[in-house]
Protein backbone atom coordinates (compact mmCIF):
# COMPACT_ATOMS: atom_id res chain seq x y z
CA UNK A 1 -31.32 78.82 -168.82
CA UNK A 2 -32.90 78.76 -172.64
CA UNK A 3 -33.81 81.09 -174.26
CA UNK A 4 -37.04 81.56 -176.59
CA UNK A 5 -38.15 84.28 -178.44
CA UNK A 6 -41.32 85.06 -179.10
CA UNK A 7 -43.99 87.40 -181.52
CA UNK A 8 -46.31 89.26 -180.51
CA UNK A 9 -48.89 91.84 -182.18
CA UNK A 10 -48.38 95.32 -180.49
CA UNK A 11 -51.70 95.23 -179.01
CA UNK A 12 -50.31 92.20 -177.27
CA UNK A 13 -46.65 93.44 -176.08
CA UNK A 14 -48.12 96.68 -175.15
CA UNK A 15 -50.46 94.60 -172.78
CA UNK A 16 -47.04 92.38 -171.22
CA UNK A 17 -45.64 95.77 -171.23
CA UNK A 18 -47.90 97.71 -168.62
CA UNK A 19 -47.91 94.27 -166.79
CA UNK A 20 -44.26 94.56 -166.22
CA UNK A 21 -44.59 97.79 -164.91
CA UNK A 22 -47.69 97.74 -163.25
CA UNK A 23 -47.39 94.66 -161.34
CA UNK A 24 -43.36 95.23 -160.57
CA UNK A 25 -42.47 92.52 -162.88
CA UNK A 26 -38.37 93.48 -163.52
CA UNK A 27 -38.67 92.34 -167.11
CA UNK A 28 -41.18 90.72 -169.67
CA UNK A 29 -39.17 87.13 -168.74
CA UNK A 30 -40.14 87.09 -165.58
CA UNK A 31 -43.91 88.30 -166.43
CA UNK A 32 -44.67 84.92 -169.29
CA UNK A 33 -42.12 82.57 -166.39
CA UNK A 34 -44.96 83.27 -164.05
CA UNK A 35 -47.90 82.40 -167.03
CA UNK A 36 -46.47 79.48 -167.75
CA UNK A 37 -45.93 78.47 -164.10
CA UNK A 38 -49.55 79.57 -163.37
CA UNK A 39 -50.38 77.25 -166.32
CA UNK A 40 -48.54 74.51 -164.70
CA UNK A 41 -49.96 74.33 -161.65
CA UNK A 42 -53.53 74.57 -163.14
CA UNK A 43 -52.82 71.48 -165.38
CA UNK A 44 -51.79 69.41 -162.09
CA UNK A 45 -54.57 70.95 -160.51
CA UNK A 46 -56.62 69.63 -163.17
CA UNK A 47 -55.54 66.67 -163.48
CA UNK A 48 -56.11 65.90 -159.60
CA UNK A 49 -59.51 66.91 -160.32
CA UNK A 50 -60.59 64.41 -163.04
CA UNK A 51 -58.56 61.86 -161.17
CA UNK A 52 -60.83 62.39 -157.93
CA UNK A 53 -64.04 62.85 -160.07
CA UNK A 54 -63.26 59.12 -161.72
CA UNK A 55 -62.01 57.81 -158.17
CA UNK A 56 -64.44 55.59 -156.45
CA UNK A 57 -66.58 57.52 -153.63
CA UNK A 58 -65.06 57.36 -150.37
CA UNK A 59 -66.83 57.80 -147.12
CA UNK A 60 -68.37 61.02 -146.72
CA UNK A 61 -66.60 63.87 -144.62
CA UNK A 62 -68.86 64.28 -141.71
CA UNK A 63 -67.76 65.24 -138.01
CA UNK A 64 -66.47 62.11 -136.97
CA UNK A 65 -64.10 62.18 -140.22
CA UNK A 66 -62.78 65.80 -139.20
CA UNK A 67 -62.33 64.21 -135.66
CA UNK A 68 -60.01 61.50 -136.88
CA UNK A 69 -58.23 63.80 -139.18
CA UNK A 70 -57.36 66.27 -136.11
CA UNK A 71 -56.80 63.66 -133.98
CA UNK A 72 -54.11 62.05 -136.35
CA UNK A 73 -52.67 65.82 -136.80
CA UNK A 74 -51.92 66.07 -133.27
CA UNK A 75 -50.00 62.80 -132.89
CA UNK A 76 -47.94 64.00 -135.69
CA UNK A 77 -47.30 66.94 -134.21
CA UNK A 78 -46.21 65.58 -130.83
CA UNK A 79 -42.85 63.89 -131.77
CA UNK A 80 -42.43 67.66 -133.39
CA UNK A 81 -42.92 69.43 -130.86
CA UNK A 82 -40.60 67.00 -128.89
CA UNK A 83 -37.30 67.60 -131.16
């Protein structure tokens, strides 16, 4: 693992500080690891966002289409259950 230091103003590290202990963080590491990893996953969400938004419109999700989607659920699920 790398390490990277960082500065903060002390309004700032007093703020990661009562993170760390309020939230039962073990050290300020782990509190910015789980920022940027919170970070991460909203950039991929993003990014599956804008790619559906400029995706061409599909059919819309009515009851039929829920139908179909359990229905091909439960045939996945039977050679499952089978093992």
């Amino acid at each position: 693992m790398s390490t990277m230091n960082i500065s903060l103003p002390n309004t700032l590290k007093a703020f990661v500080d009562e993170q760390v202990s309020q939230r039962g963080y073990g050290t300020s590491s782990e509190y910015v690891r789980e920022l940027i990893r919170k970070d991460q996953d909203r950039l991929q969400l993003r990014g599956l966002l804008l790619a559906g938004a400029a995706s061409s419109q599909a059919a819309p999700a009515d009851a039929s289409y829920f139908e179909g989607l359990r229905d091909r659920v439960r045939k996945a699920a039977k050679p499952a259950a089978k093992a």
